[in-house]
N, C-alpha and C. Protein backbone atom coordinates (compact mmCIF):
# COMPACT_ATOMS: atom_id res chain seq x y z
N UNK A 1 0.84 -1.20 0.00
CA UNK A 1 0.00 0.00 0.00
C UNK A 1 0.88 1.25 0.00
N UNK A 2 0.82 2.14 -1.13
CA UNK A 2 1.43 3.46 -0.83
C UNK A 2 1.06 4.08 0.27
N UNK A 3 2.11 5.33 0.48
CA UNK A 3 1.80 6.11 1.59
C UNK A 3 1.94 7.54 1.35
N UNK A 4 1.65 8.16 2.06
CA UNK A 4 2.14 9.80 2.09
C UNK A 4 3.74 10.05 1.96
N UNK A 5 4.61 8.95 2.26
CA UNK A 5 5.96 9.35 2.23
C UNK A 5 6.14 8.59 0.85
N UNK A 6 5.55 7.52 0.39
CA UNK A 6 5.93 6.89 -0.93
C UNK A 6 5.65 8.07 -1.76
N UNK A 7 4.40 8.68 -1.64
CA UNK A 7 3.85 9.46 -2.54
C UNK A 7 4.76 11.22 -2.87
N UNK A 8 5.07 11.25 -1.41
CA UNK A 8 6.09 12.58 -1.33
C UNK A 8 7.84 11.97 -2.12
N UNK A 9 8.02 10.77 -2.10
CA UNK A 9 9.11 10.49 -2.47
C UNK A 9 9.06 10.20 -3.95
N UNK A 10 7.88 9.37 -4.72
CA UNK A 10 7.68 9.65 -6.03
C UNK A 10 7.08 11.52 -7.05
N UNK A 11 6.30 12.04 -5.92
CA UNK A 11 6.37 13.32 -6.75
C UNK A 11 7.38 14.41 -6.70
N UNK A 12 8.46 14.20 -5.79
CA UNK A 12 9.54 15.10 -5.75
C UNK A 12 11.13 14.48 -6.27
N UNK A 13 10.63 12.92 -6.73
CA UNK A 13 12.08 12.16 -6.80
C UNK A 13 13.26 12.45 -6.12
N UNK A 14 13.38 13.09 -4.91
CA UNK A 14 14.04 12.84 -3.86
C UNK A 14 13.86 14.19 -2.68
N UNK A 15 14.48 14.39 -2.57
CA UNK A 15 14.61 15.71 -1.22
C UNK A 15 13.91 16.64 -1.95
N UNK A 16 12.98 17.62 -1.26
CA UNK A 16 12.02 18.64 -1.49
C UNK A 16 12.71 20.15 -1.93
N UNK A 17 14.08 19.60 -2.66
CA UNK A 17 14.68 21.46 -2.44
C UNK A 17 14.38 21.41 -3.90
N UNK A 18 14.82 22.68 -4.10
CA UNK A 18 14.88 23.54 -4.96
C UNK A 18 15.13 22.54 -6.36
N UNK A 19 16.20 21.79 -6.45
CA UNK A 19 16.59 21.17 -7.46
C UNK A 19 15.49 19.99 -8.27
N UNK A 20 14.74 19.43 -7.00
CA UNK A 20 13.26 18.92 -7.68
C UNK A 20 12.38 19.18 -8.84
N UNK A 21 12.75 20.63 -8.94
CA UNK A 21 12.41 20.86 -10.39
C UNK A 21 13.10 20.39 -11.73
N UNK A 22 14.10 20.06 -11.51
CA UNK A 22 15.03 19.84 -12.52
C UNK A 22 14.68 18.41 -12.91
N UNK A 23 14.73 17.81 -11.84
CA UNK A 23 14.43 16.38 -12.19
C UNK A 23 12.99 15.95 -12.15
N UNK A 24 11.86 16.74 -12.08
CA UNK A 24 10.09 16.47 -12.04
C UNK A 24 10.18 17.23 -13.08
N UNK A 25 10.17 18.17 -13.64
CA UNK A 25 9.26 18.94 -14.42
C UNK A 25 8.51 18.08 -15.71
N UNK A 26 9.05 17.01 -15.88
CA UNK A 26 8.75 16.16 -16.61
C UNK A 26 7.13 15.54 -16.25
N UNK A 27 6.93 15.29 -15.17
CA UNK A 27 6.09 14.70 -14.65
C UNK A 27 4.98 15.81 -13.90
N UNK A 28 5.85 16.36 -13.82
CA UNK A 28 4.79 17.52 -13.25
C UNK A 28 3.69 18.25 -14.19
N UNK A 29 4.80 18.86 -15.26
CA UNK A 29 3.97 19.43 -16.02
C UNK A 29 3.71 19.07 -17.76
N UNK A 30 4.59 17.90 -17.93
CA UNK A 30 3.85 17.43 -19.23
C UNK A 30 2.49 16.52 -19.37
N UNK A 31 2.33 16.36 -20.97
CA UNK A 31 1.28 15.19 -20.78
C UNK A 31 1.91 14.08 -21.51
N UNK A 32 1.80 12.95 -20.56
CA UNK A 32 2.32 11.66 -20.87
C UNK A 32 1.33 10.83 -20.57
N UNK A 33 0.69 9.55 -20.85
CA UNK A 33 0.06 8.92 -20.76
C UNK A 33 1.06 8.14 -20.39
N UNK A 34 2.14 7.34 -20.72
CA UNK A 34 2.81 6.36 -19.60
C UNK A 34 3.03 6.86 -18.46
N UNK A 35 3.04 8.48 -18.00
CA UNK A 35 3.29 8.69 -16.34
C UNK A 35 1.69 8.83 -16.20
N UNK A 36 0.72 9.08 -16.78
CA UNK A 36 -0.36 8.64 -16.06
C UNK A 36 -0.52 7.69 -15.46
N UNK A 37 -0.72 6.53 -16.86
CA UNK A 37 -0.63 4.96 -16.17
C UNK A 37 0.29 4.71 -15.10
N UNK A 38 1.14 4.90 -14.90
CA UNK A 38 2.07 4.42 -13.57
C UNK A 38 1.29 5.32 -12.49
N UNK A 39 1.20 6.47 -12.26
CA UNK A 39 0.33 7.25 -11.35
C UNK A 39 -0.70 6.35 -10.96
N UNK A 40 -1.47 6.23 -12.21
CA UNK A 40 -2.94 5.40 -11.65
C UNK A 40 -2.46 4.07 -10.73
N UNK A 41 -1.86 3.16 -11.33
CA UNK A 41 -1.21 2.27 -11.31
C UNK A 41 -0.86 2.24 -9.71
N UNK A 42 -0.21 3.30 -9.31
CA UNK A 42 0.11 3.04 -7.41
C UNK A 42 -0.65 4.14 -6.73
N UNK A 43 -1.55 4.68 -7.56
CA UNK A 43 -1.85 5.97 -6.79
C UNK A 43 -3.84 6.06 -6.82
N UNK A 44 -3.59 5.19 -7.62
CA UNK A 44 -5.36 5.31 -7.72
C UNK A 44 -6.34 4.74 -6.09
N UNK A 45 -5.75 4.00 -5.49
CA UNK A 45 -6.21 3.47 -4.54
C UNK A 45 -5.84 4.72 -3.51
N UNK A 46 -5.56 5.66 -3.37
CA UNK A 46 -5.12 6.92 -2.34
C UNK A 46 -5.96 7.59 -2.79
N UNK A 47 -6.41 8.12 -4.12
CA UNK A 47 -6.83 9.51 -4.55
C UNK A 47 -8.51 9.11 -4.45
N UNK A 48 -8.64 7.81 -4.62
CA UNK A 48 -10.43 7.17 -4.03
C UNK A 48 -10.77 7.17 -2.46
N UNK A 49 -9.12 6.95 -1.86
CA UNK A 49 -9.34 6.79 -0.31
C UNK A 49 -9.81 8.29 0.33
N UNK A 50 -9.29 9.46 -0.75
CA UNK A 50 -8.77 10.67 -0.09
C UNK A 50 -10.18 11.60 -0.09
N UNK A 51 -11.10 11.01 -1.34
CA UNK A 51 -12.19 11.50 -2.12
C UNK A 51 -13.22 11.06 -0.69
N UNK A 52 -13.13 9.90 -0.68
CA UNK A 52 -13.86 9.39 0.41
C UNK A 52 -14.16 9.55 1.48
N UNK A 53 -12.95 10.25 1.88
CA UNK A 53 -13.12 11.31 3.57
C UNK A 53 -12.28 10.06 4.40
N UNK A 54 -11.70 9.30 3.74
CA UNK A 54 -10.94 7.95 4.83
C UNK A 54 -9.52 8.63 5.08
N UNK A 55 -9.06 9.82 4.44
CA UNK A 55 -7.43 10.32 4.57
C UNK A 55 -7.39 11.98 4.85
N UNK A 56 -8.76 12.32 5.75
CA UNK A 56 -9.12 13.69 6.40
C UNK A 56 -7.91 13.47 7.85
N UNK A 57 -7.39 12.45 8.50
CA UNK A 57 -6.64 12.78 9.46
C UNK A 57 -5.18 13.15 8.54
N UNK A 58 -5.08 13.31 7.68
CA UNK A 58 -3.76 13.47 7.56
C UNK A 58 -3.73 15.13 6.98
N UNK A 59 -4.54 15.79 6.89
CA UNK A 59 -4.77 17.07 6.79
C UNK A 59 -4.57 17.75 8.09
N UNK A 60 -3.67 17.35 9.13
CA UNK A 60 -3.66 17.66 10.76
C UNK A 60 -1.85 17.95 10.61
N UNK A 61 -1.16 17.98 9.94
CA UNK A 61 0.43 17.93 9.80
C UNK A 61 0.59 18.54 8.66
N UNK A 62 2.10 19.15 8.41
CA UNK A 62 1.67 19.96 7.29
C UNK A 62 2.18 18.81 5.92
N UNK A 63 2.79 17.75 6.56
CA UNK A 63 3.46 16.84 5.19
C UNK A 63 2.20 16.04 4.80
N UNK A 64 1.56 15.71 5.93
CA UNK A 64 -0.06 14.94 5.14
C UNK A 64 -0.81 16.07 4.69
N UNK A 65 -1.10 17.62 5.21
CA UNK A 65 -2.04 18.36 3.79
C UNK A 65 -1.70 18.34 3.07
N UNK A 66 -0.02 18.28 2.29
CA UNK A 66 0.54 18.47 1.39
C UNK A 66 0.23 17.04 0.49
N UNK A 67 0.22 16.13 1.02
CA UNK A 67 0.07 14.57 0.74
C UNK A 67 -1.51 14.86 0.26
N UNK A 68 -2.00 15.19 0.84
CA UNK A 68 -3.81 15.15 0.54
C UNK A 68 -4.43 16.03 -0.72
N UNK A 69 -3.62 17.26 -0.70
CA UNK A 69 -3.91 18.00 -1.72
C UNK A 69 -3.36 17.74 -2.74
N UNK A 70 -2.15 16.87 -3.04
CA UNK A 70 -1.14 16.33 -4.35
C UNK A 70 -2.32 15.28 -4.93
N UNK A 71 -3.43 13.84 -3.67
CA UNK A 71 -3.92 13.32 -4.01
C UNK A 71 -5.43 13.91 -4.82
N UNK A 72 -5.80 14.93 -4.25
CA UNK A 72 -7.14 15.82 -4.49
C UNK A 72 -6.94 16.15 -5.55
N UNK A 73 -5.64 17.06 -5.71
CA UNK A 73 -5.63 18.17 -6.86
C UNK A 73 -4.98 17.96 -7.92
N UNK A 74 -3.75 17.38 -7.76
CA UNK A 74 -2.79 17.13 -9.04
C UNK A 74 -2.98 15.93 -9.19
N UNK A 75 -2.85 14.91 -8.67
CA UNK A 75 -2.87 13.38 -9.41
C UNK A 75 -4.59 13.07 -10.27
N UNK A 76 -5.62 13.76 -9.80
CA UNK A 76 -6.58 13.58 -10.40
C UNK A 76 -6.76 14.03 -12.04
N UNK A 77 -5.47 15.23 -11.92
CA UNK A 77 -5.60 15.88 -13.24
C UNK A 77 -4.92 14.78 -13.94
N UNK A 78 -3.88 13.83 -13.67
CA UNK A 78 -3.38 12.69 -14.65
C UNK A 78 -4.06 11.38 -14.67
N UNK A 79 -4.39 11.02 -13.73
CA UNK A 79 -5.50 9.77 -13.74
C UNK A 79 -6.63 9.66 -14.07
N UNK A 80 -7.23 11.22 -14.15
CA UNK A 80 -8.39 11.14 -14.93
C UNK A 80 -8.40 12.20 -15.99
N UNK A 81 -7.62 12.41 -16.45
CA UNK A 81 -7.20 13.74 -17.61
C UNK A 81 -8.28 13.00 -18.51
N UNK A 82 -8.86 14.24 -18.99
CA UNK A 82 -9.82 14.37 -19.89
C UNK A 82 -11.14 14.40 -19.51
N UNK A 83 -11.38 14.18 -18.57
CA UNK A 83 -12.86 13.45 -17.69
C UNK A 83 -12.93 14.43 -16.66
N UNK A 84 -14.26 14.80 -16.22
CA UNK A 84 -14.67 15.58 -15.44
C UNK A 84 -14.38 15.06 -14.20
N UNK A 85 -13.75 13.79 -13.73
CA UNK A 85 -13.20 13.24 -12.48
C UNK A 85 -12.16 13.79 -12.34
N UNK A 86 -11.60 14.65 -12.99
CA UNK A 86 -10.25 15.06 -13.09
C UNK A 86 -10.00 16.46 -12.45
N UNK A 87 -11.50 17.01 -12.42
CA UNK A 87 -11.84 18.13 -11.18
C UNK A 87 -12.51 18.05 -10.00
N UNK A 88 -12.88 16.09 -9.79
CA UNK A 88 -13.80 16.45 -8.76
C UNK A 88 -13.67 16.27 -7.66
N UNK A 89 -12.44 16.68 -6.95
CA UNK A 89 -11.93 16.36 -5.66
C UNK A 89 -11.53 17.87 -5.64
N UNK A 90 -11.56 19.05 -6.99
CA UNK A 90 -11.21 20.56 -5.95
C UNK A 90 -11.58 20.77 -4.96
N UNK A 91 -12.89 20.75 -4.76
CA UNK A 91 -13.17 21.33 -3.32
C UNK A 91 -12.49 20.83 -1.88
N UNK A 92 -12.40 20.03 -2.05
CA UNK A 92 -11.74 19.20 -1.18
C UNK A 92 -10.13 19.67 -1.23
N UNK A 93 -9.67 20.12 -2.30
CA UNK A 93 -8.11 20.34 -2.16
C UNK A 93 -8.04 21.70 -1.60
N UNK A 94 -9.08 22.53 -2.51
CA UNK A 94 -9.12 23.70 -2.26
C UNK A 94 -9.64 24.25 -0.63
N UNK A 95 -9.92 23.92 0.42
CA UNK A 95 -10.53 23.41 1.79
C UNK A 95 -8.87 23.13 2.66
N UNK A 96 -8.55 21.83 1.92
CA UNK A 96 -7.21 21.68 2.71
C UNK A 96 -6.42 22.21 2.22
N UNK A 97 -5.99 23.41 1.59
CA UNK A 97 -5.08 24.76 1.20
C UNK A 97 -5.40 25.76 2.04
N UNK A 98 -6.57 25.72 1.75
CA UNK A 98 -7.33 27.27 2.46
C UNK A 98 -6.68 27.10 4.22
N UNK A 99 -7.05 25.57 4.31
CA UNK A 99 -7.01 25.31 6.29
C UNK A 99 -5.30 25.24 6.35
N UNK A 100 -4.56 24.96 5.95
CA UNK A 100 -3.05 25.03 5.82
C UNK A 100 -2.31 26.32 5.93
N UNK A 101 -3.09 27.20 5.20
CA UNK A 101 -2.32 28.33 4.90
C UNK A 101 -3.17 29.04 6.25
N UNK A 102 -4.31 28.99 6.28
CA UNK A 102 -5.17 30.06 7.32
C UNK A 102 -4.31 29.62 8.92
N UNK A 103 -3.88 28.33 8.75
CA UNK A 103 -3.29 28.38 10.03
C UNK A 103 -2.10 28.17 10.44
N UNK A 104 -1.05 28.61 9.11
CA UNK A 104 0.24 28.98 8.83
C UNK A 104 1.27 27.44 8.61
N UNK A 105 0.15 26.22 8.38
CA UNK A 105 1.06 25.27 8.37
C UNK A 105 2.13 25.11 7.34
N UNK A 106 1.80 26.25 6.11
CA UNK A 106 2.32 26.28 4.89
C UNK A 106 4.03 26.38 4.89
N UNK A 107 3.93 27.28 6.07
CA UNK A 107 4.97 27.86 5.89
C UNK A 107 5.93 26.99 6.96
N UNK A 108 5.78 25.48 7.33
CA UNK A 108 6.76 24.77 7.59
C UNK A 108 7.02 23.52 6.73
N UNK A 109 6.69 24.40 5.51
CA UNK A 109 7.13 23.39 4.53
C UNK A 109 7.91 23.84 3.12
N UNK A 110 8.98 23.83 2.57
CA UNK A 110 9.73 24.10 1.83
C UNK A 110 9.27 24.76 0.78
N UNK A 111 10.01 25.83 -0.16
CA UNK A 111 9.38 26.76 -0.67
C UNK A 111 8.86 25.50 -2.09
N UNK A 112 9.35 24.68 -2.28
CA UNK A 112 8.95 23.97 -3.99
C UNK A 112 7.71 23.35 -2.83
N UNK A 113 7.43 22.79 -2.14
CA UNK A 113 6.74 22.29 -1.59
C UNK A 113 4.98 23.43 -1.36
N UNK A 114 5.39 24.27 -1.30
CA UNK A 114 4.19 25.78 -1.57
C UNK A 114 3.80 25.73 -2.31
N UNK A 115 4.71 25.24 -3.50
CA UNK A 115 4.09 25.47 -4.86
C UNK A 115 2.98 24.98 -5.29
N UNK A 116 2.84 23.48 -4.84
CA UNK A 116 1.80 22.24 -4.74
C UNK A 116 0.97 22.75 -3.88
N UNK A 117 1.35 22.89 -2.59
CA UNK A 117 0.15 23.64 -1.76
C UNK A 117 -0.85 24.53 -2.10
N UNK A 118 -0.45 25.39 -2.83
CA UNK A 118 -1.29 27.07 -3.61
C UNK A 118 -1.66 26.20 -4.75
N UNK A 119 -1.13 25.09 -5.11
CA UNK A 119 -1.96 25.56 -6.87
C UNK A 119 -4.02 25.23 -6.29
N UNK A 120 -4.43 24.49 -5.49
CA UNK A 120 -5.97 24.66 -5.59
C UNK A 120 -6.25 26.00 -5.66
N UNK A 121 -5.73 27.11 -5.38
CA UNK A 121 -6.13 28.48 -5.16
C UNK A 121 -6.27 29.07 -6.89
N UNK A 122 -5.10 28.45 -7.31
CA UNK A 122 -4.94 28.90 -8.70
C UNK A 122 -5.20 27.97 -10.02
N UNK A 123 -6.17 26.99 -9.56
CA UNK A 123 -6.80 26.48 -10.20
C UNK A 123 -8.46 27.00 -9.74
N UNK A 124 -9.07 27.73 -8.99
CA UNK A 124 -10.49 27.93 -8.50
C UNK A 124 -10.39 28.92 -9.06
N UNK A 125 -12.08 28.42 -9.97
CA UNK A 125 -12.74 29.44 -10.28
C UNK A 125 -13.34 30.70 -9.74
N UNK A 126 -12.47 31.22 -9.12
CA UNK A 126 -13.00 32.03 -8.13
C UNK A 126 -11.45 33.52 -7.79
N UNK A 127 -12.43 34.93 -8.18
CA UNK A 127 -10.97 36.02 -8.59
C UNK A 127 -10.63 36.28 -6.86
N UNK A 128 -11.51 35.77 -5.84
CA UNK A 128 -11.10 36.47 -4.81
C UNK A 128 -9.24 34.79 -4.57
N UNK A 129 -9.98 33.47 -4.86
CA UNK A 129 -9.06 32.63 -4.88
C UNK A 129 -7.32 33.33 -5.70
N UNK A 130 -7.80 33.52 -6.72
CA UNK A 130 -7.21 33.74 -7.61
C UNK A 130 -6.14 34.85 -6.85
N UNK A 131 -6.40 35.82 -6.67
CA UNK A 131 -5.64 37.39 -6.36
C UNK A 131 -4.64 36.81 -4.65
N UNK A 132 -5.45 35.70 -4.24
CA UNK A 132 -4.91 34.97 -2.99
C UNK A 132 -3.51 34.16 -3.39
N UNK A 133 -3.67 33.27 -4.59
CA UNK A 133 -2.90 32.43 -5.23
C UNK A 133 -1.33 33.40 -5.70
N UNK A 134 -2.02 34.81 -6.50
CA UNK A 134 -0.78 35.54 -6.53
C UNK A 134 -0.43 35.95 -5.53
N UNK A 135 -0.59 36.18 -4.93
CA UNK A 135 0.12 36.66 -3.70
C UNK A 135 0.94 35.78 -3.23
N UNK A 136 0.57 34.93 -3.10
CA UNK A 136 1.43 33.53 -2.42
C UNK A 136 2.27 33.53 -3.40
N UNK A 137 2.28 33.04 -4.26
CA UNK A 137 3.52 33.07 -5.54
C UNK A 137 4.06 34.05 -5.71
N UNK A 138 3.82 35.51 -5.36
CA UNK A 138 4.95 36.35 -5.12
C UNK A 138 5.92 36.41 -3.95
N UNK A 139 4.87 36.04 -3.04
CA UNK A 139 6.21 35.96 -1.95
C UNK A 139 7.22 35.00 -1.96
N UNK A 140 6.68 34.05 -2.73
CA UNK A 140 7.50 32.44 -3.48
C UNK A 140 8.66 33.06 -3.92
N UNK A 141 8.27 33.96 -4.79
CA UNK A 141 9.49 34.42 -5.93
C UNK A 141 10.40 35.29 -5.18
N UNK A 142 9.98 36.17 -4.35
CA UNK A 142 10.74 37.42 -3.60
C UNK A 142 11.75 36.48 -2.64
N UNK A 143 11.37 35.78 -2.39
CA UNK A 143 12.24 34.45 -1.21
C UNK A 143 12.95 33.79 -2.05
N UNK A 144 12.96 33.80 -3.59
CA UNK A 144 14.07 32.79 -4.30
C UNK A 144 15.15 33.34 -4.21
N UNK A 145 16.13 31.73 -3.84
CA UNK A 145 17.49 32.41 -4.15
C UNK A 145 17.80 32.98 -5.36
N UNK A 146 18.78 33.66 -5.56
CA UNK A 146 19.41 34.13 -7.01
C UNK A 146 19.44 33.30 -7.59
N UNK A 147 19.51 31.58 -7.35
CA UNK A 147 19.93 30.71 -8.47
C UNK A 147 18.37 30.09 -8.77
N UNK A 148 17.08 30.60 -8.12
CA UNK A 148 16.42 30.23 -8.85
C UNK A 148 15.03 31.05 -9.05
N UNK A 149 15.56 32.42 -8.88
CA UNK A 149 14.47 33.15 -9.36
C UNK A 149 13.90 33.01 -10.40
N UNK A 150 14.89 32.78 -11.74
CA UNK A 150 13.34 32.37 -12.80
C UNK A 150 12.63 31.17 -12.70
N UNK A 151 13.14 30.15 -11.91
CA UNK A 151 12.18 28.76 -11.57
C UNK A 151 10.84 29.40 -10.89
N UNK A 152 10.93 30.32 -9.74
CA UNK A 152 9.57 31.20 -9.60
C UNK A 152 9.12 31.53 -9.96
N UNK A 153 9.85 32.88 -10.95
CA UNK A 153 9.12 34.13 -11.75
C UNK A 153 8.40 32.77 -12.24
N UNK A 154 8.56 31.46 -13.07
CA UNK A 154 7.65 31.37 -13.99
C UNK A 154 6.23 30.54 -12.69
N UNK A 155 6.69 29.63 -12.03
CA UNK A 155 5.04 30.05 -11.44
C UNK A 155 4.56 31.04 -11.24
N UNK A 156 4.89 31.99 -10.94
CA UNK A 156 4.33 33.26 -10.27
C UNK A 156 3.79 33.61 -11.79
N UNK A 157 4.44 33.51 -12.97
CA UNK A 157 3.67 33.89 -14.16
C UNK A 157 2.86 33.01 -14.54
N UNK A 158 2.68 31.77 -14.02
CA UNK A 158 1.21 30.91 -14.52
C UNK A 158 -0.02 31.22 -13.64
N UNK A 159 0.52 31.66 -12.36
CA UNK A 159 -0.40 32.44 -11.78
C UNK A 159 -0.67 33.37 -11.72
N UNK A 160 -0.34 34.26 -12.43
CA UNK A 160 -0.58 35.64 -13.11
C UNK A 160 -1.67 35.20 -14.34
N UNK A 161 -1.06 34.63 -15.41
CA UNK A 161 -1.91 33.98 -16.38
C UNK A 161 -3.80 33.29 -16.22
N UNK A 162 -3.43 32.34 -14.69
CA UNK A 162 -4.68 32.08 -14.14
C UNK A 162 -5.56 33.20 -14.45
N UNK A 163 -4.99 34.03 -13.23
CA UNK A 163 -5.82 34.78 -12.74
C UNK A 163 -6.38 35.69 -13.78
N UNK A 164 -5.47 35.99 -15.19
CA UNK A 164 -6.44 36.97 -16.33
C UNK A 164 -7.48 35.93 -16.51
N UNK A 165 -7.22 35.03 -16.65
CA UNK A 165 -8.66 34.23 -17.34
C UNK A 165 -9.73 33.94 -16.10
N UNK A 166 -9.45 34.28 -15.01
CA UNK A 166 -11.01 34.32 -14.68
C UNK A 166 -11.04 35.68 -14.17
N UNK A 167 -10.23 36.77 -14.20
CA UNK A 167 -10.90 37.91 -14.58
C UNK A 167 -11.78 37.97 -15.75
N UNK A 168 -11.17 37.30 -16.60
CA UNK A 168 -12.10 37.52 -18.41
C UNK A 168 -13.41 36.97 -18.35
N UNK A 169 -13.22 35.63 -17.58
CA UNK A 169 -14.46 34.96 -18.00
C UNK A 169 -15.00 34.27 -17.03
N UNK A 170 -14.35 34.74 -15.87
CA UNK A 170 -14.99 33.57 -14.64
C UNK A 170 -14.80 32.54 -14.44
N UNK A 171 -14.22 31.65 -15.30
CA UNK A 171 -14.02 30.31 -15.10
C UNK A 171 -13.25 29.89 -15.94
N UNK A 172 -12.78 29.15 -16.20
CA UNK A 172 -12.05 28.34 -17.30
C UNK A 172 -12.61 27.69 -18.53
N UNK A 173 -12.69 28.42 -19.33
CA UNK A 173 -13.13 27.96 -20.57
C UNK A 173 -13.10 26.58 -21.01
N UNK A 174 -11.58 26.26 -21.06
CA UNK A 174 -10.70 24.85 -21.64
C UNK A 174 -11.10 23.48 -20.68
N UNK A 175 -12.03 24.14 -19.28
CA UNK A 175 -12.81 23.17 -18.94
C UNK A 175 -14.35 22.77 -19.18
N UNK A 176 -14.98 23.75 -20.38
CA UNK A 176 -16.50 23.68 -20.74
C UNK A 176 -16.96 22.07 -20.96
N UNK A 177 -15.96 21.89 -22.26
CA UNK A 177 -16.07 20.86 -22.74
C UNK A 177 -16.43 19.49 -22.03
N UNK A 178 -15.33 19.26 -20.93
CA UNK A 178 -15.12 18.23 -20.51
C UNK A 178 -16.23 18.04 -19.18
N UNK A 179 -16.71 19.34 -18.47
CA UNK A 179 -17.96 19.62 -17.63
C UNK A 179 -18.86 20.23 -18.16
N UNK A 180 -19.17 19.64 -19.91
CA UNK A 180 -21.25 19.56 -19.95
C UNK A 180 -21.43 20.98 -19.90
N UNK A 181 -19.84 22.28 -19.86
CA UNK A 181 -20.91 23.41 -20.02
C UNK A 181 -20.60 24.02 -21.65
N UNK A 182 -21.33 24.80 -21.51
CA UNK A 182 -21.17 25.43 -23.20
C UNK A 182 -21.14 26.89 -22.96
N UNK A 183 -19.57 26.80 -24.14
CA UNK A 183 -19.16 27.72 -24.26
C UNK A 183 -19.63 29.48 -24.79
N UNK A 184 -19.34 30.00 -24.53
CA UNK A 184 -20.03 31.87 -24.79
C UNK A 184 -18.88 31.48 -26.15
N UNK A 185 -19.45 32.36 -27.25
CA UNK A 185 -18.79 32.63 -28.71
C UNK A 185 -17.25 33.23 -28.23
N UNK A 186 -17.03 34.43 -26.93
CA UNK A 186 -16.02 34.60 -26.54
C UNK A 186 -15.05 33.50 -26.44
N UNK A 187 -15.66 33.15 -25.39
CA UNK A 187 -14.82 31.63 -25.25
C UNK A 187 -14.09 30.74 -26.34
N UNK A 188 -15.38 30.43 -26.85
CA UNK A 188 -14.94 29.65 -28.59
C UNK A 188 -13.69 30.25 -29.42
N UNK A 189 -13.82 31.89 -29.34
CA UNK A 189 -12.53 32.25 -30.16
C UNK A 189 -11.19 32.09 -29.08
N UNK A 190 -10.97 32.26 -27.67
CA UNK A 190 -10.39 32.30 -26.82
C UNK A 190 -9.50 30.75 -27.18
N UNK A 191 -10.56 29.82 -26.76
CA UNK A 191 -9.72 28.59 -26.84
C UNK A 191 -8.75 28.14 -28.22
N UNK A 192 -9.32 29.22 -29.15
CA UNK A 192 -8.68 28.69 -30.87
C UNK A 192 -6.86 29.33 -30.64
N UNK A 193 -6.76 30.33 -29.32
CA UNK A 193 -5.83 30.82 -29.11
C UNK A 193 -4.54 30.07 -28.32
N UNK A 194 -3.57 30.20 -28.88
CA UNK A 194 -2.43 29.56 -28.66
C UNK A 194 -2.01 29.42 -26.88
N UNK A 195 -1.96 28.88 -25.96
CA UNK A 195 -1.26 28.79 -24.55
C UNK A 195 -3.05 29.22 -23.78
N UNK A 196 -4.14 28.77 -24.54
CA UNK A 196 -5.28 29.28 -24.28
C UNK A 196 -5.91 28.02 -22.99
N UNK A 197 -5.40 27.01 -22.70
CA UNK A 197 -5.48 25.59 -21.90
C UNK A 197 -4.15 25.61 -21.15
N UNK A 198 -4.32 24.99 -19.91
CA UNK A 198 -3.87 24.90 -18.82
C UNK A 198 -3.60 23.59 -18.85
């Protein structure tokens, strides 16, 4: 059975510093269908446990919210990419962010480690979420060392990016499709636009 430390040790491929990016970004932010399948593969039995309300005690430490919201928020986007299951544990991530940060657990946990923490903020449809999310990612960036301020600047610029699009439109367009809603003609030309999907 995986765990919160298997799971912290496969999404950071080793120690939580800074250099984790170098060796994840692969997994983090491409789309691969063989790192899906392996995801699903050891991780699907956590992200059903987590949905379920059976892995709410580990939202009490700051390495299990961090564990809970990786299962809520990011692994759902690869195990169920394409499918509206692939959003339906936000609330739930977005809840154990909100309770993390409101009661400063965030901040005993490493700055690449924040990064994962904030993204439910900057994935919610929501501008008061949103303007919350930058903020956090600026202070991300203002705290980078010199050797990796542009590894910040660029979250801090996907969360900049977020946040125009639900100033524009409230929600995320590039998710109509896949949640049954239909798109405004705005929208329609929006998505024909290049870096227009997340």
């Amino acid at each position: 059975m995986e765990t919160a430390e298997s799971l912290h040790a496969c999404w950071f491929g080793g120690p939580a510093d800074d250099s984790a990016a170098d060796r994840q970004s692969k997994l983090w932010w491409s789309k691969s269908a063989a790192l899906d399948a392996e995801l699903a593969t050891r991780f699907t039995p956590l992200v059903e446990a987590a949905r379920a309300g059976a892995l709410d005690d580990w939202k009490a430490a700051p390495q299990g919210a961090l564990a809970f919201i990786l299962l809520t928020d990011q692994l759902p986007r690869n195990i169920y990419r394409g499918s509206a299951a692939a959003f339906g544990s936000d609330q739930a991530a977005h809840a154990a962010a909100v309770a993390a940060i409101d009661s400063g657990m965030d901040r005993q946990l490493k700055p690449i480690e924040r990064v994962f923490l904030y993204l439910p903020l900057e994935h919610a449809e929501s501008i008061a979420d949103q303007n919350r999310s930058v903020q956090l990612y600026t202070q991300l960036f203002h705290q980078a060392p010199p050797s990796r301020v542009e590894q910040y600047r660029n979250f801090l610029t996907y969360a900049l990016r977020h946040r125009r699009v639900i100033e524009r439109f409230g929600r995320f367009p590039h998710r109509n499709a896949i949640l049954g809603r239909e798109s405004t003609p705005e929208e329609v030309s929006f998505l024909q636009e290049p870096g227009s999907s997340f």
